[in-house]
C-alpha atoms as a PDB file:
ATOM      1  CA  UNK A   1     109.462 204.788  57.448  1.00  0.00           C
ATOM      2  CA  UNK A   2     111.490 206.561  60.258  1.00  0.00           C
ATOM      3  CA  UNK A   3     109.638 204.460  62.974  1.00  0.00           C
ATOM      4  CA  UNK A   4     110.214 201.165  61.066  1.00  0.00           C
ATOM      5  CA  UNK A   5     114.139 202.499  60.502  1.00  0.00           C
ATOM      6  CA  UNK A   6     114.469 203.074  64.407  1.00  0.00           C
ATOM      7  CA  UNK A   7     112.861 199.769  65.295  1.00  0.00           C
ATOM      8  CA  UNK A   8     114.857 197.881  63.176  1.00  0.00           C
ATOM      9  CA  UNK A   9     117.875 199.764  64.785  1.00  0.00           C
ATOM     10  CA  UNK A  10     116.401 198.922  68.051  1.00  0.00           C
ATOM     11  CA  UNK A  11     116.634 195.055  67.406  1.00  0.00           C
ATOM     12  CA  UNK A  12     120.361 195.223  65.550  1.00  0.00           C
ATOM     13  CA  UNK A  13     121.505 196.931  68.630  1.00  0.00           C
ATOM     14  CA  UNK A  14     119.614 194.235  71.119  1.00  0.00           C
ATOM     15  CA  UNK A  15     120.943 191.599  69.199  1.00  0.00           C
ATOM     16  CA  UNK A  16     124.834 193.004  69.125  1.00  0.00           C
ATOM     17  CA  UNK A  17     124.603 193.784  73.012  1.00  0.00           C
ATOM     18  CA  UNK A  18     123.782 190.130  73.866  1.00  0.00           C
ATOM     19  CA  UNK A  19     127.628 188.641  73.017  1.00  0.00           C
ATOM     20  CA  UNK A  20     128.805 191.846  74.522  1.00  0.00           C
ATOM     21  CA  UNK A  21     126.358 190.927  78.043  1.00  0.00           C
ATOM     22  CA  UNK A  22     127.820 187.529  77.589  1.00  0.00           C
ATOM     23  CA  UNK A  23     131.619 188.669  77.110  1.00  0.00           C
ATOM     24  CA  UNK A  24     131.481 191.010  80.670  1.00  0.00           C
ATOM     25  CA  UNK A  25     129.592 188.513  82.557  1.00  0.00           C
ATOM     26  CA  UNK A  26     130.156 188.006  85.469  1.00  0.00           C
ATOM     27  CA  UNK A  27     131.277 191.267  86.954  1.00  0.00           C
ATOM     28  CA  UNK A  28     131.223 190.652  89.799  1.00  0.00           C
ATOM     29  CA  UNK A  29     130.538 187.610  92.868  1.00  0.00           C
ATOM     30  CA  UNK A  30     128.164 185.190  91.845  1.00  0.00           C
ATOM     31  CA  UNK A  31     125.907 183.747  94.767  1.00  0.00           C
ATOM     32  CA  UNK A  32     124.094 180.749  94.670  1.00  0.00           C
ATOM     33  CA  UNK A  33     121.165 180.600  97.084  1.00  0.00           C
ATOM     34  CA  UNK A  34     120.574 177.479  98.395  1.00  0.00           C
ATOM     35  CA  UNK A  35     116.686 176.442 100.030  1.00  0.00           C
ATOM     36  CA  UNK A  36     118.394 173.997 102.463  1.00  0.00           C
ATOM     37  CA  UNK A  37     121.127 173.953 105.535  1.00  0.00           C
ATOM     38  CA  UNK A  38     124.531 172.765 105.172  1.00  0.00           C
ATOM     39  CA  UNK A  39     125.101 169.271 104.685  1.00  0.00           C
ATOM     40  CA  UNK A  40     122.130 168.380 103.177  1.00  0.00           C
ATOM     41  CA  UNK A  41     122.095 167.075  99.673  1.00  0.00           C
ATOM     42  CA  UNK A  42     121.191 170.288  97.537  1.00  0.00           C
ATOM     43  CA  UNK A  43     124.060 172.096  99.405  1.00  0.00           C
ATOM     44  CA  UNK A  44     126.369 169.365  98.981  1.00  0.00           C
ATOM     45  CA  UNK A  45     125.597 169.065  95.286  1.00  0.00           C
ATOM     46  CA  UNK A  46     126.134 172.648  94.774  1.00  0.00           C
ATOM     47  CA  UNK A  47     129.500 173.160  96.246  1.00  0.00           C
ATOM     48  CA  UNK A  48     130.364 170.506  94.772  1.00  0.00           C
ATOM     49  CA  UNK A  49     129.749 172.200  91.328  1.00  0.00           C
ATOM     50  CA  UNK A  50     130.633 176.086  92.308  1.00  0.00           C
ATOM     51  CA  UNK A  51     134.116 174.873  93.784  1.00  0.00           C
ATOM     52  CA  UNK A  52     134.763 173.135  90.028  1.00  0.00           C
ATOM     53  CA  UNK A  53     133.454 176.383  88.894  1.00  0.00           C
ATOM     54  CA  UNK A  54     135.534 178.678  90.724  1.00  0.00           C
ATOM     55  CA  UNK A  55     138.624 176.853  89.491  1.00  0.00           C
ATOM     56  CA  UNK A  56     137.617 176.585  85.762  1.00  0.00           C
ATOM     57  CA  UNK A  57     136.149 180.031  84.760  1.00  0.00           C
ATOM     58  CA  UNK A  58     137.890 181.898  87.196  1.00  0.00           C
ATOM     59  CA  UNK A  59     135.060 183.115  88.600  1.00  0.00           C
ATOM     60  CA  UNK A  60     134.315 184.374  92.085  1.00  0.00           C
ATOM     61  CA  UNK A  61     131.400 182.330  93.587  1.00  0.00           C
ATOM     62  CA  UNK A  62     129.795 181.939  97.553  1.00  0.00           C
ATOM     63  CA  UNK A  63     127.139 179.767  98.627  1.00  0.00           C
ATOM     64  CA  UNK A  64     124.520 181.113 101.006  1.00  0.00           C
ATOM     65  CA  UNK A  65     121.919 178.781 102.838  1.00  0.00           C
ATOM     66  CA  UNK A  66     118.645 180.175 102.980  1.00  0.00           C
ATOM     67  CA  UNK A  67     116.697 176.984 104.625  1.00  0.00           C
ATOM     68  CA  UNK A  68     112.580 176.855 105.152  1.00  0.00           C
ATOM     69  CA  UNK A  69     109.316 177.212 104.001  1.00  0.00           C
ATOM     70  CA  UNK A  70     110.367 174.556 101.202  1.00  0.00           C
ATOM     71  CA  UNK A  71     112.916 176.521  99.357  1.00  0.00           C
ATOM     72  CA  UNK A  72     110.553 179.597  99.515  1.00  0.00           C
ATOM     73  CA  UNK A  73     112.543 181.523 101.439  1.00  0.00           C
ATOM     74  CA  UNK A  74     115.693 181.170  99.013  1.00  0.00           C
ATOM     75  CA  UNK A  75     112.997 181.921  96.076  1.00  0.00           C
ATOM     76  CA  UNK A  76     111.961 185.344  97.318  1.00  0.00           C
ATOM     77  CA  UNK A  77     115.543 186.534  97.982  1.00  0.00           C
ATOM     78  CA  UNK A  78     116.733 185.511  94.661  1.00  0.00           C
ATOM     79  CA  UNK A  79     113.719 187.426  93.189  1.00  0.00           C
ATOM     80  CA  UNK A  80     114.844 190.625  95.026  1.00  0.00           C
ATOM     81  CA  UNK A  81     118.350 190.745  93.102  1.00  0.00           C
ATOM     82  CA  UNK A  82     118.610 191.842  89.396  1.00  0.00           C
ATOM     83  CA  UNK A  83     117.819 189.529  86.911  1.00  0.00           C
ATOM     84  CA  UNK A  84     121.662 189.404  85.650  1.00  0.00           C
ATOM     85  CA  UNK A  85     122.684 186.075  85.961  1.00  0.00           C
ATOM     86  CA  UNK A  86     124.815 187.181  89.232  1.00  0.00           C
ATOM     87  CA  UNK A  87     122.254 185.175  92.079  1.00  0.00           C
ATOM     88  CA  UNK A  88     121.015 182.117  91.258  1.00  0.00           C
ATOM     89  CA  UNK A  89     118.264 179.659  93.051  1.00  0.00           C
ATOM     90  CA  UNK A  90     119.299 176.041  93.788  1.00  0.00           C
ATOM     91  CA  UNK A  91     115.710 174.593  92.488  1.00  0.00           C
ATOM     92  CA  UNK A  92     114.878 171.016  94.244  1.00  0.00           C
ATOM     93  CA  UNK A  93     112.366 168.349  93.770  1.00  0.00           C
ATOM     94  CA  UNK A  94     110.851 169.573  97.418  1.00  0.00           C
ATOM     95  CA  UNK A  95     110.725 172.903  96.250  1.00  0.00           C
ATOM     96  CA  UNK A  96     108.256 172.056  93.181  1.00  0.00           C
ATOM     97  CA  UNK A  97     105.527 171.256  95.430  1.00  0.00           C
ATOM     98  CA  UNK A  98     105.599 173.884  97.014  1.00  0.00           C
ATOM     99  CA  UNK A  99     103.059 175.635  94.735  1.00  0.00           C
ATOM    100  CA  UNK A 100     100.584 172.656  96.336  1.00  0.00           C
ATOM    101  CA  UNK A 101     101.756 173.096  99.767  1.00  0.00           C
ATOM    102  CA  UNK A 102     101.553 176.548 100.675  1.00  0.00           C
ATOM    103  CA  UNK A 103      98.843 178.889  99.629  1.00  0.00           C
ATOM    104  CA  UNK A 104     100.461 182.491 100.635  1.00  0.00           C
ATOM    105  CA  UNK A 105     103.577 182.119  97.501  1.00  0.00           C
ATOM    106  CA  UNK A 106     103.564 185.212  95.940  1.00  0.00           C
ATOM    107  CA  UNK A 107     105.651 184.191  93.120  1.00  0.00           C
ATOM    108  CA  UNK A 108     105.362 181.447  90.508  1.00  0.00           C
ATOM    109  CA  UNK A 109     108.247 179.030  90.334  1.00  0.00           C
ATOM    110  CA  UNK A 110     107.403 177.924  86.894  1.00  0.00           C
ATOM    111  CA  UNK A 111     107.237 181.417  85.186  1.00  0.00           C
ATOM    112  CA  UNK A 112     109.116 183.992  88.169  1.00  0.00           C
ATOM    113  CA  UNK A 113     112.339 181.849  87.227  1.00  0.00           C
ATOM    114  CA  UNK A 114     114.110 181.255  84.178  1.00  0.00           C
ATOM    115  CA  UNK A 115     115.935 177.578  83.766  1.00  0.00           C
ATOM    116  CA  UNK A 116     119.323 177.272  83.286  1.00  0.00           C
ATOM    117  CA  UNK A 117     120.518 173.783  83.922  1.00  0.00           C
ATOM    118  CA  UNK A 118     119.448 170.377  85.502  1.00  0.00           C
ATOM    119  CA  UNK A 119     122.317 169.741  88.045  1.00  0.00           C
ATOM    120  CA  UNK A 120     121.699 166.250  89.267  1.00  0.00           C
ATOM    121  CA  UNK A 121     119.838 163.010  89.696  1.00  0.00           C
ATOM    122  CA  UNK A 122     119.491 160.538  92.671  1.00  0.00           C
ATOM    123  CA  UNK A 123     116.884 158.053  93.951  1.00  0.00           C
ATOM    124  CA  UNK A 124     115.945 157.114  97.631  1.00  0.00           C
ATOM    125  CA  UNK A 125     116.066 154.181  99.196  1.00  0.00           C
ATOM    126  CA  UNK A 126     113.375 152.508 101.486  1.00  0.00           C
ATOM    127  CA  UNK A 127     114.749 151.619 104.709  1.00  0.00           C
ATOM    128  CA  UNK A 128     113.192 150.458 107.906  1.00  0.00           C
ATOM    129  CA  UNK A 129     113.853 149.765 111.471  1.00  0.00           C
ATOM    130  CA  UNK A 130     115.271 145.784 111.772  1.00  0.00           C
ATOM    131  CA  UNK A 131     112.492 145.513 114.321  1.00  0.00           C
ATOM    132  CA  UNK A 132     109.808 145.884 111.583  1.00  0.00           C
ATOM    133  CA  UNK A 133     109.415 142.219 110.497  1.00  0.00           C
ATOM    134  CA  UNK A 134     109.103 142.935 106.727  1.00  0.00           C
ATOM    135  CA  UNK A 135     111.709 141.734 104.973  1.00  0.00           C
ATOM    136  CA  UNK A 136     110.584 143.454 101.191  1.00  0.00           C
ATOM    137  CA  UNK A 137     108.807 145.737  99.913  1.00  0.00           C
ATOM    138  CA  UNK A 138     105.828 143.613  98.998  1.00  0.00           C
ATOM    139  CA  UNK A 139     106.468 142.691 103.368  1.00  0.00           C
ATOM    140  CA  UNK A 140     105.958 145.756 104.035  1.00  0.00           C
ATOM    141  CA  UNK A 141     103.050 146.428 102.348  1.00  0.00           C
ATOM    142  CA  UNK A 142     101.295 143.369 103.867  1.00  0.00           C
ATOM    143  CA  UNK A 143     102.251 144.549 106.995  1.00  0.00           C
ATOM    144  CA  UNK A 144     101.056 147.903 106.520  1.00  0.00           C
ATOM    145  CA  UNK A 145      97.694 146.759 105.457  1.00  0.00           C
ATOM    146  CA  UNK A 146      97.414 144.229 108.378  1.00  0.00           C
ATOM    147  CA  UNK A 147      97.934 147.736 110.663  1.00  0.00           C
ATOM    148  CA  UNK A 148      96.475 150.556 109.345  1.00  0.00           C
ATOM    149  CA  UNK A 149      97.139 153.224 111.198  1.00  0.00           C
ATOM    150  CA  UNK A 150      99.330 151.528 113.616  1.00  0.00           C
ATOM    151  CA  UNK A 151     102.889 152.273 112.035  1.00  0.00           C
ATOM    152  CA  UNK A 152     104.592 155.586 111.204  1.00  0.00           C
ATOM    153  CA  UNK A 153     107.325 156.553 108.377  1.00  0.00           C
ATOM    154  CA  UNK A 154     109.359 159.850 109.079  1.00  0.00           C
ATOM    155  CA  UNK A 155     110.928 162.281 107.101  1.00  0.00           C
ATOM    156  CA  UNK A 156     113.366 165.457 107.187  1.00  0.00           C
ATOM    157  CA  UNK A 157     110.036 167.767 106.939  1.00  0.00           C
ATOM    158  CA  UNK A 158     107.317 168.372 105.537  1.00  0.00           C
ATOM    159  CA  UNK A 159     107.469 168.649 101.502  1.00  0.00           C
ATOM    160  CA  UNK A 160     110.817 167.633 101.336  1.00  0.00           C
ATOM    161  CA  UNK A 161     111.514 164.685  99.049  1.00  0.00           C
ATOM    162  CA  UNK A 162     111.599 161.836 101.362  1.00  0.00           C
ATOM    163  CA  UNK A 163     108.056 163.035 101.871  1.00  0.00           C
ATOM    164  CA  UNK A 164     106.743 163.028  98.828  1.00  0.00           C
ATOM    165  CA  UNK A 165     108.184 159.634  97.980  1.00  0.00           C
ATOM    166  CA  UNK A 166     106.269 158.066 101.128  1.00  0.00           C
ATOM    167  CA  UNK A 167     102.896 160.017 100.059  1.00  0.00           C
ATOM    168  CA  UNK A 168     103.099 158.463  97.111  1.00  0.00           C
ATOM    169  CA  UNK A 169     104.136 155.101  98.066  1.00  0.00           C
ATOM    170  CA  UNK A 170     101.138 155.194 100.501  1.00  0.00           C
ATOM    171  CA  UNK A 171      99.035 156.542  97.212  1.00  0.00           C
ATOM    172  CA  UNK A 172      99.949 153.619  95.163  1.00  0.00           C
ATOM    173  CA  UNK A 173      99.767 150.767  98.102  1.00  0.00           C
ATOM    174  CA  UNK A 174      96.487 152.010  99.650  1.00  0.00           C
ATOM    175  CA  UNK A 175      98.134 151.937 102.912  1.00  0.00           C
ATOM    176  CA  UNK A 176      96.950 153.957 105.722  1.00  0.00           C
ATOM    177  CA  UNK A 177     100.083 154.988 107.631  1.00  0.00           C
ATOM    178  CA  UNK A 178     101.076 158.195 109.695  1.00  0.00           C
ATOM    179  CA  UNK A 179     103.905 160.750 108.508  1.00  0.00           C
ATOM    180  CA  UNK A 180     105.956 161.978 111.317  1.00  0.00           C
ATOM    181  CA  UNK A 181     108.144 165.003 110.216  1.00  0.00           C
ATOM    182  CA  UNK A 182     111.041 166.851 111.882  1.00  0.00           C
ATOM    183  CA  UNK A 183     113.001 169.397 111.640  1.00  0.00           C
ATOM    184  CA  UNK A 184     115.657 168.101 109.677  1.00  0.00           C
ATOM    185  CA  UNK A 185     117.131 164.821 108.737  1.00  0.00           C
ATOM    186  CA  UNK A 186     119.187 163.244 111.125  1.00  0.00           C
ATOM    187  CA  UNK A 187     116.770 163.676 113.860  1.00  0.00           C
ATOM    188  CA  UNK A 188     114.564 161.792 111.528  1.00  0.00           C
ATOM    189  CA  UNK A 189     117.359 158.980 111.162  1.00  0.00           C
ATOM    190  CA  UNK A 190     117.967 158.521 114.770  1.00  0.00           C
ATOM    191  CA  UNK A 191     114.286 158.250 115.420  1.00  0.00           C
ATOM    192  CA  UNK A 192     114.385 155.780 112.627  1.00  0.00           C
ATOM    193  CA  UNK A 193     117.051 153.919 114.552  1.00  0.00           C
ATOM    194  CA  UNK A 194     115.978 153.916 117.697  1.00  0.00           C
ATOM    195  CA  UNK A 195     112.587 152.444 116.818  1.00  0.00           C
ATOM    196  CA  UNK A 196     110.451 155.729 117.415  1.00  0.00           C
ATOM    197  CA  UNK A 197     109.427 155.272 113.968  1.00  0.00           C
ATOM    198  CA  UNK A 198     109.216 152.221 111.420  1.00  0.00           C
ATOM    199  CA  UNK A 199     110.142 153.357 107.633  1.00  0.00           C
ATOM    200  CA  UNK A 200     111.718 155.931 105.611  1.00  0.00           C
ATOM    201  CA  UNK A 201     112.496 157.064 102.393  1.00  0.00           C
ATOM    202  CA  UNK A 202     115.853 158.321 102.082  1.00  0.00           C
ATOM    203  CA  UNK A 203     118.848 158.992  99.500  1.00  0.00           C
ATOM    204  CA  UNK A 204     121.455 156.340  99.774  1.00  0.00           C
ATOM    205  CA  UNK A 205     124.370 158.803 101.030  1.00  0.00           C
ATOM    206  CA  UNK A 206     123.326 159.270 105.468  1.00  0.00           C
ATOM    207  CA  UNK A 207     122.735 155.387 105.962  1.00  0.00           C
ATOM    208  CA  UNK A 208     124.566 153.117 103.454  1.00  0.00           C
ATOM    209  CA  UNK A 209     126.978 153.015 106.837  1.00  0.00           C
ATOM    210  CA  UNK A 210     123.931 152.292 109.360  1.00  0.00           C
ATOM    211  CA  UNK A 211     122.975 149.518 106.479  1.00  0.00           C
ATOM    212  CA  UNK A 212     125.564 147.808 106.233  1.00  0.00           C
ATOM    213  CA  UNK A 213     126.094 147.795 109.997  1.00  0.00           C
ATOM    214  CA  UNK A 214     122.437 146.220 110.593  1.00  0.00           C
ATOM    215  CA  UNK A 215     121.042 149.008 112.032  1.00  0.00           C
ATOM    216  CA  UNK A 216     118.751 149.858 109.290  1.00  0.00           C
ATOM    217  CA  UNK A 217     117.325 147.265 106.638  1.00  0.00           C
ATOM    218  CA  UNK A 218     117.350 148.855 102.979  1.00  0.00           C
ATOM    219  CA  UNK A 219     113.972 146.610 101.142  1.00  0.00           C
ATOM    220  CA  UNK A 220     114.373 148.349  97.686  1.00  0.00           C
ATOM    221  CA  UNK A 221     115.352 151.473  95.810  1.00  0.00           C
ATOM    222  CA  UNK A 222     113.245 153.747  93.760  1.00  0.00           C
ATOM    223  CA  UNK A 223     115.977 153.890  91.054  1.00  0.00           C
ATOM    224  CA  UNK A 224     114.788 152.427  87.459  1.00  0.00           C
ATOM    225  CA  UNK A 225     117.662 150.180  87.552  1.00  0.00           C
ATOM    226  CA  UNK A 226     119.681 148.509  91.179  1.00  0.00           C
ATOM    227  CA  UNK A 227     122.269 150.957  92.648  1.00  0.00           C
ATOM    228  CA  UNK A 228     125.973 150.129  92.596  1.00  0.00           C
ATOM    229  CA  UNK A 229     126.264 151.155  95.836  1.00  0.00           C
ATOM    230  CA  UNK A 230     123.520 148.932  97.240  1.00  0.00           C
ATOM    231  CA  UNK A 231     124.026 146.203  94.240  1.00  0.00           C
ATOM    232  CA  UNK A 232     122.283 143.569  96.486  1.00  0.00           C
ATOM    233  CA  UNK A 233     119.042 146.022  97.330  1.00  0.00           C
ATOM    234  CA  UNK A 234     116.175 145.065  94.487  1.00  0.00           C
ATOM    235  CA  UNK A 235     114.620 148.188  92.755  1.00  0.00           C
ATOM    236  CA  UNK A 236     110.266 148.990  93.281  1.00  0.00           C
ATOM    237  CA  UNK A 237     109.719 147.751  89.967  1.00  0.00           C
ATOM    238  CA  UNK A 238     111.608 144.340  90.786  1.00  0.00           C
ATOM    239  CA  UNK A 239     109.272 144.414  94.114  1.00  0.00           C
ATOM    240  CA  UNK A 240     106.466 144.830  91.658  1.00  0.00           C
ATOM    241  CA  UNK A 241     105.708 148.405  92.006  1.00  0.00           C
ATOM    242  CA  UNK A 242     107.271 150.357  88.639  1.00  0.00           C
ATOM    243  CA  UNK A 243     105.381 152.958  89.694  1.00  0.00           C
ATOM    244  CA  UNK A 244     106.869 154.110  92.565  1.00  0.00           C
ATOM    245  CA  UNK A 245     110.320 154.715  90.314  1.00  0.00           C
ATOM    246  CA  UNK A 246     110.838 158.202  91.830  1.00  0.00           C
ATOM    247  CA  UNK A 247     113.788 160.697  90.614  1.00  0.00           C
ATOM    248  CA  UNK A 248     115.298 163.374  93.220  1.00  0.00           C
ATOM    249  CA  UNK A 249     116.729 166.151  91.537  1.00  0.00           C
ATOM    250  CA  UNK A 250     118.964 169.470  91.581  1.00  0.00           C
ATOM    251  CA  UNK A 251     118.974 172.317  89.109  1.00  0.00           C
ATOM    252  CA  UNK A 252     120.111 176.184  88.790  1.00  0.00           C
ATOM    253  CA  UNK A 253     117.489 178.655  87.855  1.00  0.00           C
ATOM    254  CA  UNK A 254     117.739 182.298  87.733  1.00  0.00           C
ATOM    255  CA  UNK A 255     115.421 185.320  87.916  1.00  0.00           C
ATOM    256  CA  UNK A 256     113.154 185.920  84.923  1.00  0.00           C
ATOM    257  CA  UNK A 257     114.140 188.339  82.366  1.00  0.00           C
ATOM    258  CA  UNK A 258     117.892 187.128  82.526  1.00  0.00           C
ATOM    259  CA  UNK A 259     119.716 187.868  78.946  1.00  0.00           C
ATOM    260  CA  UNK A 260     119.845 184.549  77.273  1.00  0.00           C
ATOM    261  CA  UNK A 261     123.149 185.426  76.745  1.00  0.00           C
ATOM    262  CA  UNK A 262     124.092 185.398  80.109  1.00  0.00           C
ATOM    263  CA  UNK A 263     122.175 181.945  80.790  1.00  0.00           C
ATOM    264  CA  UNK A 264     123.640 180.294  77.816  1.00  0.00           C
ATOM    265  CA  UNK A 265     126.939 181.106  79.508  1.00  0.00           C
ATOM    266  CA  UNK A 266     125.978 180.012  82.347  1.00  0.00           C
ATOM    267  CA  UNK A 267     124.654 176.416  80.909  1.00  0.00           C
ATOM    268  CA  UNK A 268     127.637 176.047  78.967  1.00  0.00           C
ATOM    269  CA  UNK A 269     130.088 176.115  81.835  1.00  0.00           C
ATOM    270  CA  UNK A 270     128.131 173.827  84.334  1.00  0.00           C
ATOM    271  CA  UNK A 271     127.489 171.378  81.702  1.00  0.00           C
ATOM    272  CA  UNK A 272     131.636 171.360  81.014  1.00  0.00           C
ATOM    273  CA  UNK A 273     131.669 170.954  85.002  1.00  0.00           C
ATOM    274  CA  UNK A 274     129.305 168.202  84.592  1.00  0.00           C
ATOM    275  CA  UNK A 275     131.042 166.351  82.649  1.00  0.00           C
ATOM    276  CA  UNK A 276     134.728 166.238  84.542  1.00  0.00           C
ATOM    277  CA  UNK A 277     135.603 162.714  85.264  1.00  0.00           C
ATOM    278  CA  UNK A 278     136.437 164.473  88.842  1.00  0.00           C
ATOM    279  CA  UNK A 279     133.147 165.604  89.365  1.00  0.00           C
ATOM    280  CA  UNK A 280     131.091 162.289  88.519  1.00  0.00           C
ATOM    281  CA  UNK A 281     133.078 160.053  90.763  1.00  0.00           C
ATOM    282  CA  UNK A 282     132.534 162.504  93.199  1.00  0.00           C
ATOM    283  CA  UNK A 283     128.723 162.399  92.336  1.00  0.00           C
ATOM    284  CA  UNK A 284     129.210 158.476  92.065  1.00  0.00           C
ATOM    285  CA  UNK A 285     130.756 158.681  95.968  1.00  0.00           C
ATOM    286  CA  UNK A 286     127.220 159.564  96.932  1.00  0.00           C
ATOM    287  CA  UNK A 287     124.750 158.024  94.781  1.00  0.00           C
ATOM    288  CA  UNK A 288     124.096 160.831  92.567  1.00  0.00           C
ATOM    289  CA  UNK A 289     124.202 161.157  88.779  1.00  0.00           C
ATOM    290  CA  UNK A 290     125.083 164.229  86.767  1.00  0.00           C
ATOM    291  CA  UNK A 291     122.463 165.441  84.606  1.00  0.00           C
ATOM    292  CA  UNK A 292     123.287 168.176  82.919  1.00  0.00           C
ATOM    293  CA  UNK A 293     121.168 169.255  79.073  1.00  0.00           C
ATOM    294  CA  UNK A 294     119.898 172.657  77.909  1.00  0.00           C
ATOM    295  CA  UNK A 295     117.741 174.829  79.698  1.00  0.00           C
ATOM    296  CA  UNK A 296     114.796 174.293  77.911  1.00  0.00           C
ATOM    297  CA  UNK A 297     115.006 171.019  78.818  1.00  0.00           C
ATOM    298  CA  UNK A 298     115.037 171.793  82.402  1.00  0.00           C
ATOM    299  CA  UNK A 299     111.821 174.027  82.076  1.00  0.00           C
ATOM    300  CA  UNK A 300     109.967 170.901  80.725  1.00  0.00           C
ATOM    301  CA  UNK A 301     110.973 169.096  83.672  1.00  0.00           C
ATOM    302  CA  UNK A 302     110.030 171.400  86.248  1.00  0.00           C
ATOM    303  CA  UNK A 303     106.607 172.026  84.981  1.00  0.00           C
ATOM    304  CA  UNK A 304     106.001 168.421  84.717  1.00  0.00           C
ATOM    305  CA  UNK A 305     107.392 168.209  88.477  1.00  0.00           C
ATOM    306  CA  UNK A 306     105.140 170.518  89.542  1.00  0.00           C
ATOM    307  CA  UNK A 307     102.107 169.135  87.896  1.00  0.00           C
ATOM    308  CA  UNK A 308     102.969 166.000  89.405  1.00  0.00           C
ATOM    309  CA  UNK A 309     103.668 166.792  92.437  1.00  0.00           C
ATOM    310  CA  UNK A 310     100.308 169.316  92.783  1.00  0.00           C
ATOM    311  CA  UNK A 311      98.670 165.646  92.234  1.00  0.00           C
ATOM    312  CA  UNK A 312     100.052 163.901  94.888  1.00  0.00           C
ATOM    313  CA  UNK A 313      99.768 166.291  97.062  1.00  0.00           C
ATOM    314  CA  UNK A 314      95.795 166.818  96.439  1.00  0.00           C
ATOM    315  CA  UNK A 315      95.388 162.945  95.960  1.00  0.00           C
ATOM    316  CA  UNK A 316      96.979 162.491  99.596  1.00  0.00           C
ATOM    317  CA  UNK A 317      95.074 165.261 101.047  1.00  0.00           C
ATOM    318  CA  UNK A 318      98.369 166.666 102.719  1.00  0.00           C
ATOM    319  CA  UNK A 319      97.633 169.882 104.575  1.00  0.00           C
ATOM    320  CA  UNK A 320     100.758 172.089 106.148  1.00  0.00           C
ATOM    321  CA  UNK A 321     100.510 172.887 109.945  1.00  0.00           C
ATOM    322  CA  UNK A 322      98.959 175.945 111.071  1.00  0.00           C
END
């Protein structure tokens, strides 16, 4: 009776210390760790949200860029702090293939991490050089097939999300086609430019300027519905490929064996962030969509993504440089 009295004891004092967790967090200077450089889309997203953080709750918050090895670099620091809400992981739609990508992780992102809150949504758009006579999707394709081989779509790197959406465009197509990464994404854009290379997948935000201009020509987006900033642009399934309707994505995850408490907290405030008419026509300014939802939520969606992803890569046979 005396071990049942002190268990029960045990759980009415875990369950009163999780408000009080809640109440003192934070304590102290939140980070959020981010798997890619300045400028690019996750860190732009998530400064976006800390700044409207910072001036809501109060709270004290710095963004550090930890770029390469597909967001594992930014994993494994965030795994070194304590699991207490204060450093959180910037989770990406680049970084859930990972798992696929490189065989020497020595953390799972699916069970290492603890969801807190989808951030964002966006969708590429497929743009090629105007020497590339396609003039759609379905063009392209054709043209493709009439070349295998011959042509070449780039990307910001290997495993990022412009990457995956041309592995599986050339999954679904049957194309044969070479993938020419670089180091990071403008180099890829000027390439794309200049005529080094002929297509790319890209989100809307680095070339609606070069579209508009002529310089690149945008044949659809991979949005389930056309994009208000590139109205005139049809969507895959219009081109008659629904299947290449492909979702980039931001979230917020923290170390496992963070109090719910302190995650709850953490969910609540972002989606109130979210929400601000401020922050979605700043979202809207470059073609991204809040998302926002619960954390369990977000868990399902990551574990899909990464069973997805794992396919794709497999199907496409995509092997990481030496």
């Amino acid at each position: 009776m005396r071990s049942w009295g002190r268990l029960l004891l045990a759980v009415s004092l875990g369950a009163l210390a999780q408000p009080a967790v809640a109440q003192s967090y934070p304590s102290n200077m939140i980070r959020i760790v981010v798997g890619g450089g300045a400028g690019a889309p996750p860190d732009i997203i998530t400064r976006i949200v800390a700044n409207e953080l910072g001036q809501s709750e109060g709270w004290r918050i710095v963004v550090e860029n930890r770029p390469g090895a597909i967001g594992t670099l930014a994993a494994a620091e965030v795994l070194k702090q304590p699991a207490d809400g204060h450093t959180i992981l910037a989770f990406t739609l680049g970084a859930s293939a990972a798992p696929a990508l490189l065989s020497n992780i020595a953390f799972r992102h699916d069970t290492d991490f603890a969801p807190v809150i989808k951030v964002m949504t966006a969708h590429h758009v497929l743009v090629a050089n105007p020497s590339v006579s396609a003039k759609s999707m379905k063009e392209l394709v054709a043209l493709l097939k009439s070349q295998p081989d011959k042509l070449t779509f780039s990307s910001g790197g290997m495993g990022t999300p412009a990457h995956l959406a041309g592995e599986q465009f050339r999954l679904q197509t049957g194309v044969r086609v070479t993938h020419i990464p670089y180091r990071a994404l403008p180099q890829a854009i000027g390439d794309l430019i200049n005529g080094t290379n002929h297509y790319q997948f890209v989100t809307p935000l680095p070339v609606l300027d070069l579209i508009a201009s002529g310089k690149l020509r945008a044949l659809a987006v991979t949005a389930p519905t056309r994009m208000a900033a590139l109205k005139d642009v049809p969507t895959v399934a219009e081109e008659g490929f629904p299947e290449l309707v492909i979702e980039d994505w931001i979230g917020f995850v923290v170390k496992s064996g963070t109090p719910d408490a302190i995650i709850g907290t953490l969910n609540e405030a972002i989606n109130k962030v979210l929400a601000k008419a401020n922050v979605r026509e700043t979202f809207a300014k470059i073609a991204a969509e809040p998302a926002g939802g619960t954390p369990g939520e977000f868990g399902a969606h990551i574990k899909s993504q990464i069973a997805h992803w794992s396919k794709v890569v497999k199907d496409a046979g995509i092997k990481m440089p030496e």
